[in-house]
N, C-alpha and C. Protein backbone atom coordinates (compact mmCIF):
# COMPACT_ATOMS: atom_id res chain seq x y z
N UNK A 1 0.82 -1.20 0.00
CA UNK A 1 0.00 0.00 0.00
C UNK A 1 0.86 1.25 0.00
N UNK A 2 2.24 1.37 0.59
CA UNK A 2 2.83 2.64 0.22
C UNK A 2 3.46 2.79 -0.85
N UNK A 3 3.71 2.20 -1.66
CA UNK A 3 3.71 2.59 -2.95
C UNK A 3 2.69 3.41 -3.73
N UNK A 4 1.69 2.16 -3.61
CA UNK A 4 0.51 2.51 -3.81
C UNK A 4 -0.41 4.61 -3.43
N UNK A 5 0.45 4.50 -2.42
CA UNK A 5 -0.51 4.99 -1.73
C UNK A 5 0.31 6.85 -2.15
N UNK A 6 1.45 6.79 -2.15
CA UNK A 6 2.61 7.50 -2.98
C UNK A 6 2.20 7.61 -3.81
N UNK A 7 1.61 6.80 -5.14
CA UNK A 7 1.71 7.17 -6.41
C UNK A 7 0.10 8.33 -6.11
N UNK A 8 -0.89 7.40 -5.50
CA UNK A 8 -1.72 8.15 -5.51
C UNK A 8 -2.15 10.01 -5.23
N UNK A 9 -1.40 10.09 -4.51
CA UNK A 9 -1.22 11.22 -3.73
C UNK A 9 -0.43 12.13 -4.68
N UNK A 10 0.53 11.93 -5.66
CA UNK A 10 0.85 12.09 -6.86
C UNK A 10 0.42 12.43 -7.73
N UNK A 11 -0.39 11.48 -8.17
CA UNK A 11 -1.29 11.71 -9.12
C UNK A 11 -2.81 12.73 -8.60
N UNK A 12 -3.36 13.00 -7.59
CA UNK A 12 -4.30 13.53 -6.49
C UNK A 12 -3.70 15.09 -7.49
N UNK A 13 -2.43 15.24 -6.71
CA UNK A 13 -2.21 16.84 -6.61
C UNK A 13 -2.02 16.79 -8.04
N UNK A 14 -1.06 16.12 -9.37
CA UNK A 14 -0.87 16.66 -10.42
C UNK A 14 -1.81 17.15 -11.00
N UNK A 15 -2.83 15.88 -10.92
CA UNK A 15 -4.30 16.38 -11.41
C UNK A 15 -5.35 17.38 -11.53
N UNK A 16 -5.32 17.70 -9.81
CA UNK A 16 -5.93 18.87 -9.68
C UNK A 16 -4.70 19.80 -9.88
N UNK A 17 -4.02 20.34 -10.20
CA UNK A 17 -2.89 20.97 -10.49
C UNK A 17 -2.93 21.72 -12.01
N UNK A 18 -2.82 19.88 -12.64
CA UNK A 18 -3.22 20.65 -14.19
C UNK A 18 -4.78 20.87 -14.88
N UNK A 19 -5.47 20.37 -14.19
CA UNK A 19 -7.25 20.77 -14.38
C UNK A 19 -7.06 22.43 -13.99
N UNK A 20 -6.79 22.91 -13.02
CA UNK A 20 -6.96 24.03 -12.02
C UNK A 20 -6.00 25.38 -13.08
N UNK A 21 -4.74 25.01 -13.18
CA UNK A 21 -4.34 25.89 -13.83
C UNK A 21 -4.01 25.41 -15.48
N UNK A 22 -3.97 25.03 -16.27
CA UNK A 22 -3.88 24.47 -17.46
C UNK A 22 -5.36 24.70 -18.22
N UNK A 23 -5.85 23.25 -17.84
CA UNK A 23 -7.17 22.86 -18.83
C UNK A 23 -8.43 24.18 -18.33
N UNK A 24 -8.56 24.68 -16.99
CA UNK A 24 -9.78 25.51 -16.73
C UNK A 24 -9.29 26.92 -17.55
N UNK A 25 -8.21 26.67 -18.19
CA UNK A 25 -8.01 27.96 -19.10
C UNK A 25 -8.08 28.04 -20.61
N UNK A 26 -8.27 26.87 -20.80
CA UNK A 26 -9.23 26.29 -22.09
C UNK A 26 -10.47 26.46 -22.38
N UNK A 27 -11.07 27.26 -22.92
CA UNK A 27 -12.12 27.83 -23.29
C UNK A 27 -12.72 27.82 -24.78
N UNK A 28 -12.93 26.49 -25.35
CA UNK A 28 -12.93 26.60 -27.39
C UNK A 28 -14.59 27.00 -27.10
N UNK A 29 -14.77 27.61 -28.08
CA UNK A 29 -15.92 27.97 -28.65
C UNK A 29 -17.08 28.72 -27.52
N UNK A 30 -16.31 29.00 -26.25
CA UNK A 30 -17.04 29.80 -25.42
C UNK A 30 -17.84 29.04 -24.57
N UNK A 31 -17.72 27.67 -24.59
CA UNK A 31 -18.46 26.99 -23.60
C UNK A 31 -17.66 25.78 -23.38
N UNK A 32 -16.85 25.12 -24.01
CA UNK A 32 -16.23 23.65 -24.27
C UNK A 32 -15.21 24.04 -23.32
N UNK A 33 -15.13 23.23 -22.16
CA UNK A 33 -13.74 23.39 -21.15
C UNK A 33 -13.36 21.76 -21.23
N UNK A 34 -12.37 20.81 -21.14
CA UNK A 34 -12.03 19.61 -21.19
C UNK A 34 -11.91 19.52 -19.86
N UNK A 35 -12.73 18.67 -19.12
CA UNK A 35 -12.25 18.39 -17.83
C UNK A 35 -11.64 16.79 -17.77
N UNK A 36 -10.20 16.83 -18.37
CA UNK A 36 -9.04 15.66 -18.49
C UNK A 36 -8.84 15.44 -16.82
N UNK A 37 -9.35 16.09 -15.75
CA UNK A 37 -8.65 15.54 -14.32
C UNK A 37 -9.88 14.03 -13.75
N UNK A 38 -10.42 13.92 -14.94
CA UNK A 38 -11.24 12.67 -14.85
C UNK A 38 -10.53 11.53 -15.04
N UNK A 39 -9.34 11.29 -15.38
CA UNK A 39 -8.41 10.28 -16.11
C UNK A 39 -8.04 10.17 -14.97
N UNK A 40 -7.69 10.86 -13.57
CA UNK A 40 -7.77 10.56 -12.26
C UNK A 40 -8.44 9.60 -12.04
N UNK A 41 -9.71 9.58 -11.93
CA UNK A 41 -10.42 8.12 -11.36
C UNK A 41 -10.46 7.02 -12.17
N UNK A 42 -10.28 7.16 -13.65
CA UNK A 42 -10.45 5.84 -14.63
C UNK A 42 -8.96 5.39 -14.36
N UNK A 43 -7.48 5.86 -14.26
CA UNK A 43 -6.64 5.29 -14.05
C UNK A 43 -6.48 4.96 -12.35
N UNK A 44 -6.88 4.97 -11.94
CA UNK A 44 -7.16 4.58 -9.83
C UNK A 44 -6.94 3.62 -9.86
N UNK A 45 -5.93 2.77 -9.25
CA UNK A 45 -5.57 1.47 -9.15
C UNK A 45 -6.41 0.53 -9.00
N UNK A 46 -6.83 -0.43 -9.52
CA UNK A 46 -7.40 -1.31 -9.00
C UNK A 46 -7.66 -2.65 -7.53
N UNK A 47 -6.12 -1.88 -7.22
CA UNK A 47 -5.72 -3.01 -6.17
C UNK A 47 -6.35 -2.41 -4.98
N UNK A 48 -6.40 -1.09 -4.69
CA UNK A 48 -6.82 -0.55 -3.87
C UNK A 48 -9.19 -0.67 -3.52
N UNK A 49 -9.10 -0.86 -2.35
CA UNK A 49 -10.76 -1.31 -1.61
C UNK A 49 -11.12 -0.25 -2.32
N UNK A 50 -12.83 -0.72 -2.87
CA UNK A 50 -13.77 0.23 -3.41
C UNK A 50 -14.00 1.39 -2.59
N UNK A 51 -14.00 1.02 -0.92
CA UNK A 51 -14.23 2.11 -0.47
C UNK A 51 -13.42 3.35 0.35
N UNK A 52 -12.23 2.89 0.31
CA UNK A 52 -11.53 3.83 -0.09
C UNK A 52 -11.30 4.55 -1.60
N UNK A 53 -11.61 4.12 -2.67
CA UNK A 53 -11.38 4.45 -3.75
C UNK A 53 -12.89 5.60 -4.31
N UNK A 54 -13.81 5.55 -3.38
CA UNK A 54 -14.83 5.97 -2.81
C UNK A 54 -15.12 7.26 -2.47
N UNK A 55 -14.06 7.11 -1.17
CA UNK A 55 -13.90 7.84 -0.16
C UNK A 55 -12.62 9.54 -1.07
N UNK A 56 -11.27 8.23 -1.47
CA UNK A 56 -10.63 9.54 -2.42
C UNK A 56 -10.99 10.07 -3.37
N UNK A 57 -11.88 9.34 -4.20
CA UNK A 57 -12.50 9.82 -5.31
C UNK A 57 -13.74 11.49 -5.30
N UNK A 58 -14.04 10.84 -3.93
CA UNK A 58 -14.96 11.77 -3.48
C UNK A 58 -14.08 13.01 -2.86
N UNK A 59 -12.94 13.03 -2.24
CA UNK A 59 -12.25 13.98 -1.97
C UNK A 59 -11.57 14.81 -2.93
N UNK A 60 -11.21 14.09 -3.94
CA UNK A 60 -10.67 14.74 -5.10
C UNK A 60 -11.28 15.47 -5.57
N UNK A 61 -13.00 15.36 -6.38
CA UNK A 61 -13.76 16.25 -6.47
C UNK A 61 -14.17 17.61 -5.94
N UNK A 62 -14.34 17.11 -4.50
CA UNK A 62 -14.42 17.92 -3.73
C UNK A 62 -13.13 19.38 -3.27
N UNK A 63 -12.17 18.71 -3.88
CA UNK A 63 -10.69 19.71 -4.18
C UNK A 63 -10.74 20.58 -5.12
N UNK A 64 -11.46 20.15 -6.23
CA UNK A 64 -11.80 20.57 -7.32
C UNK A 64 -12.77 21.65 -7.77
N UNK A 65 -13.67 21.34 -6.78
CA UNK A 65 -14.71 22.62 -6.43
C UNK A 65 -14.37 23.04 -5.08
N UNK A 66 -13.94 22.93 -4.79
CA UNK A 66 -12.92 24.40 -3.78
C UNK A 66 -12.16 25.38 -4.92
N UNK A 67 -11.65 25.10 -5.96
CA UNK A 67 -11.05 26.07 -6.92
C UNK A 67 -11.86 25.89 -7.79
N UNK A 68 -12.81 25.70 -8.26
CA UNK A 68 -13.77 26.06 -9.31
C UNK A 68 -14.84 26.76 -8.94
N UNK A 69 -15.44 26.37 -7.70
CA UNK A 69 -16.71 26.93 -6.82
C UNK A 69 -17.97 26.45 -7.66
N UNK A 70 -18.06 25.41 -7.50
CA UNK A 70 -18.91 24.66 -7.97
C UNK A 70 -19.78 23.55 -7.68
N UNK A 71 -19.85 23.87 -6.12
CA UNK A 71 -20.96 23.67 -5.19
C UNK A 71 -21.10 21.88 -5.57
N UNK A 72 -20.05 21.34 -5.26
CA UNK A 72 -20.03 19.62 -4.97
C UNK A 72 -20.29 18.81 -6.63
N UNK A 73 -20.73 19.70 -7.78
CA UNK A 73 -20.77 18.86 -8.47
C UNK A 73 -19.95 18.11 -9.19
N UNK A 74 -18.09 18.71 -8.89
CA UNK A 74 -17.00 18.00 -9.38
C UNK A 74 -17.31 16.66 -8.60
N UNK A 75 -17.43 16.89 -6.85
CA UNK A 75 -17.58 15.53 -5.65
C UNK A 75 -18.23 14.34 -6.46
N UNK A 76 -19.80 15.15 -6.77
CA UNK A 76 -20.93 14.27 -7.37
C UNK A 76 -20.61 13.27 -8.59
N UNK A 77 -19.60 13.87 -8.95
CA UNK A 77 -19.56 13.48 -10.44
C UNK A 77 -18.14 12.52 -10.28
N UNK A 78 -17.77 12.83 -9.46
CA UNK A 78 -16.15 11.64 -9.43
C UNK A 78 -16.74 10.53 -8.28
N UNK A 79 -17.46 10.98 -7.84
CA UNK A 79 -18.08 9.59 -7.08
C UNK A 79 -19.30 8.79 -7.46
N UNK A 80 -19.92 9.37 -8.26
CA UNK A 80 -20.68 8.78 -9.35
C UNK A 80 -19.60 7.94 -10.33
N UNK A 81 -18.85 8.30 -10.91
CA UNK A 81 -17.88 7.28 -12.02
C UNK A 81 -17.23 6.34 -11.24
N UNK A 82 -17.21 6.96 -10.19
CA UNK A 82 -15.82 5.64 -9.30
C UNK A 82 -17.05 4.65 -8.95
N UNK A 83 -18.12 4.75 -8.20
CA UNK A 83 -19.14 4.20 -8.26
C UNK A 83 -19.52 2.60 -9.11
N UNK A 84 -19.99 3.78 -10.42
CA UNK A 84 -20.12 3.08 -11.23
C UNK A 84 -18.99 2.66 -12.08
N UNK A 85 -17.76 2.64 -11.81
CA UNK A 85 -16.37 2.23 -12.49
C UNK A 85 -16.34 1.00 -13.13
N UNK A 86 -17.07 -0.45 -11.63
CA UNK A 86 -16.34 -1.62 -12.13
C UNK A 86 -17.77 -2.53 -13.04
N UNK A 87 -18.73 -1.78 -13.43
CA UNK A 87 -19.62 -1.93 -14.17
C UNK A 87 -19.38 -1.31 -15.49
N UNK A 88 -18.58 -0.08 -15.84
CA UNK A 88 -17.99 0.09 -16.92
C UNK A 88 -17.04 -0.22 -17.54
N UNK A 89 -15.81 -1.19 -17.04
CA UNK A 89 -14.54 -1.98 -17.11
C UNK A 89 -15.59 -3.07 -17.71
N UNK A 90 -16.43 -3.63 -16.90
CA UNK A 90 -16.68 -5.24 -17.63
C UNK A 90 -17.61 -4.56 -19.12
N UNK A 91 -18.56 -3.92 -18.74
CA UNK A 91 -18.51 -3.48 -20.44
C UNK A 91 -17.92 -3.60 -21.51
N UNK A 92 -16.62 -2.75 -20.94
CA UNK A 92 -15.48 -2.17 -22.09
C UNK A 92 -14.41 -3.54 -22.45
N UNK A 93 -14.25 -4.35 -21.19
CA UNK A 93 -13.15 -4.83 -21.34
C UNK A 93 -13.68 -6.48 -21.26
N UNK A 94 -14.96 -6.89 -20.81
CA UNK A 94 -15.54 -7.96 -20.96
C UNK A 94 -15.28 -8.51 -19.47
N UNK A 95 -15.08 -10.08 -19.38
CA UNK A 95 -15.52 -10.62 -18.49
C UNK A 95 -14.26 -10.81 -17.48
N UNK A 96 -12.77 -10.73 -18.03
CA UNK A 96 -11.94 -10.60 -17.63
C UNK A 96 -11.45 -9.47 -16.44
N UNK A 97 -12.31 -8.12 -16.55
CA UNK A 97 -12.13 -6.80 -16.35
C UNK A 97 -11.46 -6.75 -15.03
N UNK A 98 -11.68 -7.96 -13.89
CA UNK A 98 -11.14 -7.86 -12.59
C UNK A 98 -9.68 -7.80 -12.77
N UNK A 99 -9.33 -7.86 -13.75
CA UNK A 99 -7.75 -8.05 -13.62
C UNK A 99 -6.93 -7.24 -15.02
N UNK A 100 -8.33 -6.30 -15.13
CA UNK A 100 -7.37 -4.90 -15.86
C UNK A 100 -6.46 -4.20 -15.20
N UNK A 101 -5.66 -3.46 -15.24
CA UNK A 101 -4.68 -2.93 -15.11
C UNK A 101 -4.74 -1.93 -15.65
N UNK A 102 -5.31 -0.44 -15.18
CA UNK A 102 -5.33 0.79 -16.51
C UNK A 102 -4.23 1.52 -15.98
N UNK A 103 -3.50 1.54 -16.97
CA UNK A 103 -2.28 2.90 -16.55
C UNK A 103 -1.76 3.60 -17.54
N UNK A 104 -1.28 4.57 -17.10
CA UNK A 104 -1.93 5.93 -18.26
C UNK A 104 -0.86 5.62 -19.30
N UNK A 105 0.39 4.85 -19.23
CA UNK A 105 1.35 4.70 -20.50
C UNK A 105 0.96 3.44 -20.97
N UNK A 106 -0.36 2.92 -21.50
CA UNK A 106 -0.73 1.86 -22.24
C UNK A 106 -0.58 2.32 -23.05
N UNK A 107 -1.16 0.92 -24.12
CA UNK A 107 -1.08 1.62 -25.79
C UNK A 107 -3.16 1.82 -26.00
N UNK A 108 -3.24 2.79 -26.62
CA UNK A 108 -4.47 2.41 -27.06
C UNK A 108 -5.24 1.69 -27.93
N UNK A 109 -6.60 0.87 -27.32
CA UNK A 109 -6.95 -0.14 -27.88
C UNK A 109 -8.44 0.44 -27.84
N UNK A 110 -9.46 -0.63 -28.85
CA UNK A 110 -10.65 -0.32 -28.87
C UNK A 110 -11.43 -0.10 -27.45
N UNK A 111 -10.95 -1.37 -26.61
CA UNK A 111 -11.46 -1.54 -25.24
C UNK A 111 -10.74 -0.29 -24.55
N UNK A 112 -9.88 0.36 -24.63
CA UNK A 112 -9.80 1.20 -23.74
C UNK A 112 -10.53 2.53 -23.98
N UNK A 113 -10.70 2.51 -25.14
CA UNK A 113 -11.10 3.99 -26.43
C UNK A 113 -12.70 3.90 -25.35
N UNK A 114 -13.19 2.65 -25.53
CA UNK A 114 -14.65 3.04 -25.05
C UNK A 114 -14.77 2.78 -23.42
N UNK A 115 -13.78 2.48 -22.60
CA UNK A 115 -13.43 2.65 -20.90
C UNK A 115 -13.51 4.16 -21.17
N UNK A 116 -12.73 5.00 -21.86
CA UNK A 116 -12.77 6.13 -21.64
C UNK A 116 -14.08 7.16 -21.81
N UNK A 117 -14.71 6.70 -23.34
CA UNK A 117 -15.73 7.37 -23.48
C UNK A 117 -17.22 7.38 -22.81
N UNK A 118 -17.25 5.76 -22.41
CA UNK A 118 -18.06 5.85 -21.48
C UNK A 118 -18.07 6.45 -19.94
N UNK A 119 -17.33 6.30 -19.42
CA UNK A 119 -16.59 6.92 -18.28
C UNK A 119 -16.43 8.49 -18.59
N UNK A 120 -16.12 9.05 -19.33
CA UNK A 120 -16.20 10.26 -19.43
C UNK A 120 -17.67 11.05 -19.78
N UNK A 121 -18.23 10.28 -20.72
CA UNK A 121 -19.69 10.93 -20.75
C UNK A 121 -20.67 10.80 -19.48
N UNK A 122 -20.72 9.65 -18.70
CA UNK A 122 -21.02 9.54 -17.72
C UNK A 122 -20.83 10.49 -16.52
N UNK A 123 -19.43 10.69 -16.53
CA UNK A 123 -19.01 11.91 -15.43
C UNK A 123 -19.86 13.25 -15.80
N UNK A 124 -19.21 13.66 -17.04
CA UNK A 124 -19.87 14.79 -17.67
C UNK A 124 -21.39 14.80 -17.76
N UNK A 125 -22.11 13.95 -17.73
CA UNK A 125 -23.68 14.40 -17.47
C UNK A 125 -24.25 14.21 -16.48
N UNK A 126 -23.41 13.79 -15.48
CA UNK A 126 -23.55 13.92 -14.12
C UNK A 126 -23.07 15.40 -14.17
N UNK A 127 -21.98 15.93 -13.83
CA UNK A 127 -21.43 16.90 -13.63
C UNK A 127 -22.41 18.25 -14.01
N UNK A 128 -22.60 18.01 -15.32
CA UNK A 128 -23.29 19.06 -16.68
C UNK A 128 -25.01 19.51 -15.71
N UNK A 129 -25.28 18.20 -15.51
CA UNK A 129 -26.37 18.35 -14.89
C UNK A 129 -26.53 18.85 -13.12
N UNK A 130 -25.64 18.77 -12.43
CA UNK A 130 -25.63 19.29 -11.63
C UNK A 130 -24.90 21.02 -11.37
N UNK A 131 -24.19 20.85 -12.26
CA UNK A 131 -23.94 22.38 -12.77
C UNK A 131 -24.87 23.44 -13.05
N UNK A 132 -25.33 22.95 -13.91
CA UNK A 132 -26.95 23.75 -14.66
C UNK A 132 -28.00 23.47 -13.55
N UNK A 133 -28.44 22.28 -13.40
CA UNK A 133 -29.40 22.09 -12.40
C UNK A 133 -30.93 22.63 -13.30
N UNK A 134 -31.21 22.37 -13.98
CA UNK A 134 -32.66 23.07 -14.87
C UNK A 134 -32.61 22.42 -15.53
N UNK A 135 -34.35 21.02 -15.24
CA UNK A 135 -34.97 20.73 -15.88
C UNK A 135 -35.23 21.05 -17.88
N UNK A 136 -35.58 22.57 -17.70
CA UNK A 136 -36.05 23.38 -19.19
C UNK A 136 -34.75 23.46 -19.99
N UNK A 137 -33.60 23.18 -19.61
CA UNK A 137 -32.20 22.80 -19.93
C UNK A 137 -31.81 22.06 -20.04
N UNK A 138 -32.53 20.74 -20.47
CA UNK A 138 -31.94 19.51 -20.39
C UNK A 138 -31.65 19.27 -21.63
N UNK A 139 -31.19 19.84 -23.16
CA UNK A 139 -31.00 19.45 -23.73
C UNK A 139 -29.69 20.56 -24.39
N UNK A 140 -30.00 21.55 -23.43
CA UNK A 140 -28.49 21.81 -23.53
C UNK A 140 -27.49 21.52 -22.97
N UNK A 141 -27.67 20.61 -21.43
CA UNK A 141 -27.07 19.87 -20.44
C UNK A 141 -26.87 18.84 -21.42
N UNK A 142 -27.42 18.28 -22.51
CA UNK A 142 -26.92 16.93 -23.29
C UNK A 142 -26.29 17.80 -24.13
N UNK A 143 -26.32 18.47 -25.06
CA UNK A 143 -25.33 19.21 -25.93
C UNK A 143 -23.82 19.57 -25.51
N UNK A 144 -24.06 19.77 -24.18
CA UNK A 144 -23.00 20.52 -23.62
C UNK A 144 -21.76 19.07 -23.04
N UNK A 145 -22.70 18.28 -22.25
CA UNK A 145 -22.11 17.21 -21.95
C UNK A 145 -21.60 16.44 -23.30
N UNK A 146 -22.32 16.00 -24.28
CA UNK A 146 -21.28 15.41 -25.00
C UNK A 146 -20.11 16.53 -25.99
N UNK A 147 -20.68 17.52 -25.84
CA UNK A 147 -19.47 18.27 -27.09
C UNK A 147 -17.82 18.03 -25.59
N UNK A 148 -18.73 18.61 -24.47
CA UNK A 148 -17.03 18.49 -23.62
C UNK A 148 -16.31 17.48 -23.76
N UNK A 149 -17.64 16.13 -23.24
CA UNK A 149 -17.04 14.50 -23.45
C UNK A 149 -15.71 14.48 -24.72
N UNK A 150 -16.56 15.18 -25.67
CA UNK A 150 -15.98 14.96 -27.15
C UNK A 150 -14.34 15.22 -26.82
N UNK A 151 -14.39 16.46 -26.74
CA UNK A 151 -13.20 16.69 -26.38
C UNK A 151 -12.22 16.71 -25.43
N UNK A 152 -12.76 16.21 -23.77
CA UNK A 152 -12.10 15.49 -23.23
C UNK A 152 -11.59 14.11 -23.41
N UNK A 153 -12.35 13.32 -24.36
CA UNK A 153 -11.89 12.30 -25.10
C UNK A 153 -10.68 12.00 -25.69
N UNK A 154 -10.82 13.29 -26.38
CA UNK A 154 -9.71 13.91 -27.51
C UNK A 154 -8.46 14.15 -27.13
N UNK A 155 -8.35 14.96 -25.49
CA UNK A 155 -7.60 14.99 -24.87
C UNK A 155 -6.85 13.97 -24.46
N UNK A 156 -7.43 13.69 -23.74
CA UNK A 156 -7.30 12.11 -22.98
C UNK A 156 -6.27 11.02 -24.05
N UNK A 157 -6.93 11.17 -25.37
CA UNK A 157 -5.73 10.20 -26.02
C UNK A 157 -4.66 10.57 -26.46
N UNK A 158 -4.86 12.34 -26.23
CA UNK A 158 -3.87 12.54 -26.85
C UNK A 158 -2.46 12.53 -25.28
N UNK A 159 -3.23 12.34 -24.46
CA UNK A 159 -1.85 12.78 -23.18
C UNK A 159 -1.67 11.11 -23.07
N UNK A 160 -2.37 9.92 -23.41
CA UNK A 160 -1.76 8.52 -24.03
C UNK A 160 -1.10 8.27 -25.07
N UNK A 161 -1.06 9.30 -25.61
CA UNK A 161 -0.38 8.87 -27.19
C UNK A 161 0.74 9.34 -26.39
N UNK A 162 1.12 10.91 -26.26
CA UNK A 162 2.37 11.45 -25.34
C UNK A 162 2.87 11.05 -24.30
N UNK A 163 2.68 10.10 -23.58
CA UNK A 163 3.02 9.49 -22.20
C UNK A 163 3.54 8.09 -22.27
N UNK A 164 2.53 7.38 -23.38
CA UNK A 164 3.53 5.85 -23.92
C UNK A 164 4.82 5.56 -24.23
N UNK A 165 4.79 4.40 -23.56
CA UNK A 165 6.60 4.26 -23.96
C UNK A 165 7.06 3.95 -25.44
N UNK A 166 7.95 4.64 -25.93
CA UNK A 166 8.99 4.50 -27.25
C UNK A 166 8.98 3.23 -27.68
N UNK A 167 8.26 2.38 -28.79
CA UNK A 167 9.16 1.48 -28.83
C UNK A 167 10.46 1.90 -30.10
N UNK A 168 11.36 0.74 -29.77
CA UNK A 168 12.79 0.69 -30.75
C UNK A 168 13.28 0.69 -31.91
């Protein structure tokens, strides 16, 4: 666990680090922000108890709207995906999924392409919707949620394409 528990804490602060000052300064088209500090909970070790993974997941969020001010719906929305995490692994990755291994210098594969997209749209219309909070808005809460998805997607493979190891 201290390894473990090291890397985490690592990855905790980089995350909110580069969400906070980096990506929240991304602004395309006047509404599209990429929220990439979601790759936080889809890469979360697996070895580590659901409920601690729960418990940090939910703290992380909650870090997140302390510098965004956004009244728990980062919390809502990273403990909603961690939540629902190991129901989206067997999806993506089939029946095997207990013994995935996601770490952010894989190579990308179909099964991971849709770990991500599902997992990310999921967060995001959780999030989208607790953001907005209005019913009479619910279909710009879906507009909005998948154009971000879109491009947190986009993101997302692209800091896998940049982070994989060289081969020779």
């Amino acid at each position: 666990m201290g390894r473990d528990f090291v890397l985490i804490i690592f990855r905790f602060i980089l995350f909110v680090l580069l969400q906070v000052l980096i990506f929240n300064k991304i602004n395309l088209f006047d509404y599209i922000n990429p929220l990439v500090y979601v790759l936080f909970v889809l890469f979360f070790p697996t070895s580590i108890s659901k409920n601690n993974f729960l418990i940090i997941s939910f703290l992380f969020g909650l870090s997140l709207d302390y510098f965004d001010n956004t009244g728990g719906a980062h919390a809502l929305s990273c403990l909603t995906l961690a939540y629902f995490r190991p129901i989206i692994m067997k999806v993506s990755f089939g029946i095997s999924f207990e013994f995935q291994s996601i770490k952010i210098i894989d190579k990308i594969t179909p099964e991971r392409i849709s770990y991500f997209a599902f997992g990310i749209l999921l967060h995001h219309l959780v999030f989208f919707t607790f953001e907005i909070f209005r019913w009479d808005m619910f279909f710009k809460i879906l507009f909005k949620a998948i154009m971000v998805a879109i491009f947190t997607l986009l993101f997302t493979l692209l800091i896998v394409l940049v982070l994989r190891p060289r081969k020779n």
